[in-house]
N, C-alpha and C. Protein backbone atom coordinates (compact mmCIF):
# COMPACT_ATOMS: atom_id res chain seq x y z
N UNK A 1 -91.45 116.67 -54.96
CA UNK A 1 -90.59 116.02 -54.00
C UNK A 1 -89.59 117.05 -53.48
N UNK A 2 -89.52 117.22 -52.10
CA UNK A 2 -88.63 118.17 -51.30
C UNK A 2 -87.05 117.85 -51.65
N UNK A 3 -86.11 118.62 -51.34
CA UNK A 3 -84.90 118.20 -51.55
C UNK A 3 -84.34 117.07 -50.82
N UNK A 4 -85.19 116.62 -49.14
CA UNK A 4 -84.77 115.69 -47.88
C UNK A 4 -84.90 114.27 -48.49
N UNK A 5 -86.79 114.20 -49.21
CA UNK A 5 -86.91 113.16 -49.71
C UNK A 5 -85.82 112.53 -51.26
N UNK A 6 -85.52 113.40 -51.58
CA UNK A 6 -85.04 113.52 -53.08
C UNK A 6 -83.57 112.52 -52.63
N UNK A 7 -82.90 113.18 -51.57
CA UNK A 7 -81.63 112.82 -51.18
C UNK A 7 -81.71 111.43 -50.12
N UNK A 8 -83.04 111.15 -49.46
CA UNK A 8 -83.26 109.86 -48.86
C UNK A 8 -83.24 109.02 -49.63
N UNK A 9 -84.24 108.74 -51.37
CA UNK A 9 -84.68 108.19 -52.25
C UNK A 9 -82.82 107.73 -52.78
N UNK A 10 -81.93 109.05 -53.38
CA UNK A 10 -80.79 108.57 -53.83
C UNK A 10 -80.03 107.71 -52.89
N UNK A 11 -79.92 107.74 -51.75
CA UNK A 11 -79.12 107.00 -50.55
C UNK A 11 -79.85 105.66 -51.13
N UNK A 12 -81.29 105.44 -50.46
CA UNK A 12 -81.94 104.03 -50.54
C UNK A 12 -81.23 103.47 -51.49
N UNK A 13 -81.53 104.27 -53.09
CA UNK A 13 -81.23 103.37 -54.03
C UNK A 13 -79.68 102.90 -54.49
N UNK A 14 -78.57 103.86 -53.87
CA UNK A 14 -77.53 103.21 -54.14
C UNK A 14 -76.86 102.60 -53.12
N UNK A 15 -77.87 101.96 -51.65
CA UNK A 15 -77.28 101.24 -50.95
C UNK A 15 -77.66 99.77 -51.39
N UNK A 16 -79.11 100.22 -52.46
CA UNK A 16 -79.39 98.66 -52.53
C UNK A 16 -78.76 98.14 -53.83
N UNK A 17 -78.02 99.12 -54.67
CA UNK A 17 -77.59 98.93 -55.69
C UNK A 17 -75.68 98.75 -55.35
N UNK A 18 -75.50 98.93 -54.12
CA UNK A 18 -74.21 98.31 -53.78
C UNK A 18 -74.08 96.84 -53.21
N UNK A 19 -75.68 96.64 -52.53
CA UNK A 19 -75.43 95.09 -51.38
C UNK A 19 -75.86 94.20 -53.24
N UNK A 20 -76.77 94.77 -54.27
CA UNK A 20 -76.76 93.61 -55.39
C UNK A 20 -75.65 93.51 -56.21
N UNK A 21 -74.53 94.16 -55.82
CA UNK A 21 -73.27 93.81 -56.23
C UNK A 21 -72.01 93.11 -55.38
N UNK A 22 -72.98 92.96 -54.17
CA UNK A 22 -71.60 91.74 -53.36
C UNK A 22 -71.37 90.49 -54.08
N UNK A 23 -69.83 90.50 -54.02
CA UNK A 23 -69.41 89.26 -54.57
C UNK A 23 -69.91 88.17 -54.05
N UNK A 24 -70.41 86.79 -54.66
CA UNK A 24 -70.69 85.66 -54.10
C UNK A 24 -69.96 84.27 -54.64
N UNK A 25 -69.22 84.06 -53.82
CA UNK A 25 -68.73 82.77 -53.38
C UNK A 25 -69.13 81.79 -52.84
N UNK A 26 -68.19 80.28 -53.17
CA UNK A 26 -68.60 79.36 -52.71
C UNK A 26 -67.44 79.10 -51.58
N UNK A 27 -67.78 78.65 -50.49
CA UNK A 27 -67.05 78.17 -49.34
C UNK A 27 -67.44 76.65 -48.94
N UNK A 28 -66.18 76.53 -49.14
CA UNK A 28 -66.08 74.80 -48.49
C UNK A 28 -65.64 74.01 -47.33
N UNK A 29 -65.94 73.38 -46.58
CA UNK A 29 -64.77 73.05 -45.87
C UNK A 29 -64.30 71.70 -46.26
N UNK A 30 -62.80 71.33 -46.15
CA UNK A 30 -62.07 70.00 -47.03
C UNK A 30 -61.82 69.33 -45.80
N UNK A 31 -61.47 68.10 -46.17
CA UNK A 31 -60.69 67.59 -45.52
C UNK A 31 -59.49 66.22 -45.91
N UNK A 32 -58.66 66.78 -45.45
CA UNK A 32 -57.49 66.30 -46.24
C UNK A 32 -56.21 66.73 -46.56
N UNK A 33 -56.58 68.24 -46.27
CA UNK A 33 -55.09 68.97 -46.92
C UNK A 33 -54.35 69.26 -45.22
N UNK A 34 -52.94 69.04 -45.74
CA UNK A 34 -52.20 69.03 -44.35
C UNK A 34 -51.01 70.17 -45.19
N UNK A 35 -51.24 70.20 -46.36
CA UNK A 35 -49.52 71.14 -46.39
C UNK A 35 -49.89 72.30 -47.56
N UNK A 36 -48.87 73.47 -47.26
CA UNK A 36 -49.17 74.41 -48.27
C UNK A 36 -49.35 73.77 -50.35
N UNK A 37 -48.56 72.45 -49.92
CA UNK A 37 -48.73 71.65 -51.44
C UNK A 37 -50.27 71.61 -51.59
N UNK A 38 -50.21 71.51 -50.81
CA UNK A 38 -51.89 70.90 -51.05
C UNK A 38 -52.98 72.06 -51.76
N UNK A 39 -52.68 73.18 -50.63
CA UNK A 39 -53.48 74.38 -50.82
C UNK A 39 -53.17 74.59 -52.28
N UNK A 40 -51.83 74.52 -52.77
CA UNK A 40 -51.70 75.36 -54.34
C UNK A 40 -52.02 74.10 -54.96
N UNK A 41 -51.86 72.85 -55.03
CA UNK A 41 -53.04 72.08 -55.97
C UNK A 41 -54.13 72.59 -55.77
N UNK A 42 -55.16 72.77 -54.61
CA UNK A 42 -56.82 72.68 -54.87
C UNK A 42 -56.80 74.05 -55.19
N UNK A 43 -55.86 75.70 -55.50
CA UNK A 43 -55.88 76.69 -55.83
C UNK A 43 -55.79 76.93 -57.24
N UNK A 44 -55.05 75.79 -57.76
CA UNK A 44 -54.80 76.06 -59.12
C UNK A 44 -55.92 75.63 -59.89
N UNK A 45 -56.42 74.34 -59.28
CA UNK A 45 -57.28 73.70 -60.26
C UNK A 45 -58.64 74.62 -60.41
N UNK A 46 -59.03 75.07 -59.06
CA UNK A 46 -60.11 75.98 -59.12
C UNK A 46 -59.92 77.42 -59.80
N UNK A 47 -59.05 77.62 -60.03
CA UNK A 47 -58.77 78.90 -60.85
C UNK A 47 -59.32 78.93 -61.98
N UNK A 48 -58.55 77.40 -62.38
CA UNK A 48 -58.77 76.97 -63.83
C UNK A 48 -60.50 77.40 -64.30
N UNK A 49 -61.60 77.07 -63.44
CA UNK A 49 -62.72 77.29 -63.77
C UNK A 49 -63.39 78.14 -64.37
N UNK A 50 -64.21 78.07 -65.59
CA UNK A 50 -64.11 80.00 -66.40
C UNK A 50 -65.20 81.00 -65.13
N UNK A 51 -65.66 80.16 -64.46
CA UNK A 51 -66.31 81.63 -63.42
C UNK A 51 -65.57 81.82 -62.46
N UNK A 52 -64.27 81.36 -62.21
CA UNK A 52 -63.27 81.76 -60.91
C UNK A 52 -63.18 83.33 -61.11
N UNK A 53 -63.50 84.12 -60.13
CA UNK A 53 -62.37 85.35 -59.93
C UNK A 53 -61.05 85.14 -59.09
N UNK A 54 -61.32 84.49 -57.94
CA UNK A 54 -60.44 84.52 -56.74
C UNK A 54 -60.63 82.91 -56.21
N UNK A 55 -59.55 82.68 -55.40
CA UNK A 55 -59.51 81.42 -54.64
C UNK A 55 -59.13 81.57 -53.22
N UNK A 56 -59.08 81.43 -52.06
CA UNK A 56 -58.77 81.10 -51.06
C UNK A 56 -58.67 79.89 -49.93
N UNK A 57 -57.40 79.52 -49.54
CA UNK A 57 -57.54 77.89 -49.12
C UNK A 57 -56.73 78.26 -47.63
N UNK A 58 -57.35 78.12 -46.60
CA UNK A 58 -56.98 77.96 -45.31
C UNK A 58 -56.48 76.56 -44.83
N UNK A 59 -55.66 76.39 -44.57
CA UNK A 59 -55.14 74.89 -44.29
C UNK A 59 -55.97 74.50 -42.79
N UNK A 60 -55.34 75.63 -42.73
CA UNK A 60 -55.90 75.29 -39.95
C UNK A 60 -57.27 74.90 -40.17
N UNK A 61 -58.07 76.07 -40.88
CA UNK A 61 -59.56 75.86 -40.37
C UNK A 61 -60.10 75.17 -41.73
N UNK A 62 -59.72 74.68 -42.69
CA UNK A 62 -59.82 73.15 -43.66
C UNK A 62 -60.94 74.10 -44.77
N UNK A 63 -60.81 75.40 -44.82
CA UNK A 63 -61.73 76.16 -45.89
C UNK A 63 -61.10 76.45 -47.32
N UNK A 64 -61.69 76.25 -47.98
CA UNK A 64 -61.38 76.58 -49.51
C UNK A 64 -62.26 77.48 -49.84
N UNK A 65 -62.10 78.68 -50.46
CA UNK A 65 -63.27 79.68 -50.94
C UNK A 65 -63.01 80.17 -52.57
N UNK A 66 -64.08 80.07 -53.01
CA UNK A 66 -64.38 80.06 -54.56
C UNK A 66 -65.19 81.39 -54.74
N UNK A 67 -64.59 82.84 -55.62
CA UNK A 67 -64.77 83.83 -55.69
C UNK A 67 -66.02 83.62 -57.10
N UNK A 68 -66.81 84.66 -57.31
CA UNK A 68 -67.12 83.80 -58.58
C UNK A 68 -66.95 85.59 -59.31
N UNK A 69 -66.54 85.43 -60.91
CA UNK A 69 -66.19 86.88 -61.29
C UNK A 69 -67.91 87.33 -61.81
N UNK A 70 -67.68 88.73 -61.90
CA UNK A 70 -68.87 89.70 -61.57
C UNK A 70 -70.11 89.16 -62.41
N UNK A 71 -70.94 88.83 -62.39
CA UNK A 71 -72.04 88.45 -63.67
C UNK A 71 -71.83 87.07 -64.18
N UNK A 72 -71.09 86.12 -62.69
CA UNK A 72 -71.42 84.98 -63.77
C UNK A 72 -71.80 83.53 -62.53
N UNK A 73 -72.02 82.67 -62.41
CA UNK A 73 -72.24 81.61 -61.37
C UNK A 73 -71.54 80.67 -61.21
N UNK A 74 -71.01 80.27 -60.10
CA UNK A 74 -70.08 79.30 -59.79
C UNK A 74 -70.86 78.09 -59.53
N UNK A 75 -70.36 76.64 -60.21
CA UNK A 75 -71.00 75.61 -60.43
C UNK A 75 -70.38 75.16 -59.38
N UNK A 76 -71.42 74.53 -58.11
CA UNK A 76 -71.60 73.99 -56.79
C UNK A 76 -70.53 72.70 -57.09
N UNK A 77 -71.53 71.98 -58.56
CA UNK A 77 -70.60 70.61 -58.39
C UNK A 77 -69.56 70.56 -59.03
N UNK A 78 -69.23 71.44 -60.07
CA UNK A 78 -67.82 71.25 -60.59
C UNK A 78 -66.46 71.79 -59.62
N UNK A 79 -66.87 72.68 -58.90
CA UNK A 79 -65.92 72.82 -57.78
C UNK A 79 -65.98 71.60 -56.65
N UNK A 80 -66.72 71.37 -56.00
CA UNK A 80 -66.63 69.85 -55.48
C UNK A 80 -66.08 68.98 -55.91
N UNK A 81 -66.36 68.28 -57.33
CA UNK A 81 -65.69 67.80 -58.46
C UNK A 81 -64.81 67.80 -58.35
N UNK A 82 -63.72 68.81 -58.39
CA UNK A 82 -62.41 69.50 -58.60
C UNK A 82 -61.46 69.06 -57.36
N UNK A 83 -62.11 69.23 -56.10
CA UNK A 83 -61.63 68.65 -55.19
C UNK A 83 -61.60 67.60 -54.49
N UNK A 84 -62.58 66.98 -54.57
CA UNK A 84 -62.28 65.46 -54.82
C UNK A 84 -61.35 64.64 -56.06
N UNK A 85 -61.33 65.12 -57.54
CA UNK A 85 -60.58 64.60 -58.27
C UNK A 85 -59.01 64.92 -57.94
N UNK A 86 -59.21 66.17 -56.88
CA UNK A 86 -57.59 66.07 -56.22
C UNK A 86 -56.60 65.25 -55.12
N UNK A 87 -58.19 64.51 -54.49
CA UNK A 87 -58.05 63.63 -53.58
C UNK A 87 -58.58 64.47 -52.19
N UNK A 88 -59.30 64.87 -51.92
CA UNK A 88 -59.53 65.20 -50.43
C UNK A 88 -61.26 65.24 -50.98
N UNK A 89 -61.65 65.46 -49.33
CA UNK A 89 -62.84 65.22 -49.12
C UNK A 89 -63.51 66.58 -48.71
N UNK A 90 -65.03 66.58 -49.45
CA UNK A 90 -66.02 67.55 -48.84
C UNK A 90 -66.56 67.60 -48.49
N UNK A 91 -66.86 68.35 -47.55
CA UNK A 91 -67.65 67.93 -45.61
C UNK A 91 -69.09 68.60 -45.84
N UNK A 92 -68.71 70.09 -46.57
CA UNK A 92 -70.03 70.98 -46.33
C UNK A 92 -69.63 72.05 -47.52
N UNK A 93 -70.37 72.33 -47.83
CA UNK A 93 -70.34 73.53 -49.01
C UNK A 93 -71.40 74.77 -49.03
N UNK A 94 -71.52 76.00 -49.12
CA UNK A 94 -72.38 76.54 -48.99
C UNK A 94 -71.87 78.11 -49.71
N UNK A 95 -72.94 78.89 -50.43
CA UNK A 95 -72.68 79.93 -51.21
C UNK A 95 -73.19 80.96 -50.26
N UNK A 96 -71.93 82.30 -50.13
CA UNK A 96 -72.05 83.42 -49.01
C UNK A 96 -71.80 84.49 -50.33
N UNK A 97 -72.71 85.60 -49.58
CA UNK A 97 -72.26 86.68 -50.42
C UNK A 97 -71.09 87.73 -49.91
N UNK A 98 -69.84 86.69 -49.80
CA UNK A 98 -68.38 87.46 -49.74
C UNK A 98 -67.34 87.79 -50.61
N UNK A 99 -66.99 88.40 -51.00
CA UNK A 99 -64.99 88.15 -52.16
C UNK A 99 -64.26 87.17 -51.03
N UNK A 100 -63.28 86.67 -51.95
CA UNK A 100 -62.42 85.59 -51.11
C UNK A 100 -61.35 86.32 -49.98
N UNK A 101 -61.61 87.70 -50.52
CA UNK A 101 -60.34 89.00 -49.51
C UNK A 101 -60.94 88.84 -48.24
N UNK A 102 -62.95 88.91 -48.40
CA UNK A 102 -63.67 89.26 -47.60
C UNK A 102 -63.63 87.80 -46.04
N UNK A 103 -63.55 87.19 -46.78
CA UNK A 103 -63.19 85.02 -46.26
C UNK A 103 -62.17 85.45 -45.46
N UNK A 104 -61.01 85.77 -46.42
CA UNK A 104 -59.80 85.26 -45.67
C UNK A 104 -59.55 86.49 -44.77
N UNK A 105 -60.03 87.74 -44.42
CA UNK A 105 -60.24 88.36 -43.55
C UNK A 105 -60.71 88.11 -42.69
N UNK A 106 -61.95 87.36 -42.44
CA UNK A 106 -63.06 87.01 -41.57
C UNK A 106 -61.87 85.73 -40.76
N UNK A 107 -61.21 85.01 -41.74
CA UNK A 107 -60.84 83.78 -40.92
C UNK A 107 -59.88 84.40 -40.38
N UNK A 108 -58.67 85.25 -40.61
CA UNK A 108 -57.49 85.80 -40.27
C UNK A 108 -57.65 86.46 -38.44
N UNK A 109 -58.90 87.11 -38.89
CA UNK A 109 -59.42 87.96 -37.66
C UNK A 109 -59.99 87.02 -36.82
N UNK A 110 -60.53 85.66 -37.68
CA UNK A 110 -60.84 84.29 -35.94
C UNK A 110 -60.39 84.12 -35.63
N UNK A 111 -59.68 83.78 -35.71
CA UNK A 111 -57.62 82.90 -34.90
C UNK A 111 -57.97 83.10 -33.85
């Protein structure tokens, strides 16, 4: 193997060995929360969860985002769960491969 291929082969493999380490979260959208109270109830409780890394709760655009920490899976329904037993409602739920920095960037920059 030439030195070109040698150094193509290392690129390939640690680009694909960076995208199987994107964080994956769960993103929700609520409905119900009108005040920053709100956000730090449905923030705290989801913390509480042992696969939380991170939380993020947008009030404007009604998103809650559930980080999950490195090597472990965030349970679809116990976070749902969580927010309904807080009193608000869940519209749509769906797992992205973002960090919650990565969320609340994306939403910061929609405005």
């Amino acid at each position: 193997m030439n030195c070109m291929s040698r150094s193509l082969l290392a690129l390939t493999l640690a680009a694909m060995a960076a995208s199987s380490f994107a964080a994956t979260s769960v993103k929700a959208t609520v409905n119900g929360m009108v005040c920053a109270f709100c956000a730090q109830g449905i923030e705290k409780r989801l913390s509480k969860l042992p696969a939380t890394q991170a939380v993020y709760v947008d009030l404007k655009q009604k998103v809650v985002a559930v980080e999950a920490k490195d090597g472990q899976t965030l349970d679809a329904k116990a976070i749902t769960a969580e927010i309904i037993d807080a009193g608000y409602d869940v519209i749509k739920l769906e797992t992205v491969q973002q960090s919650a920095a990565e969320i609340k960037a994306d939403m910061k920059g929609g405005k």
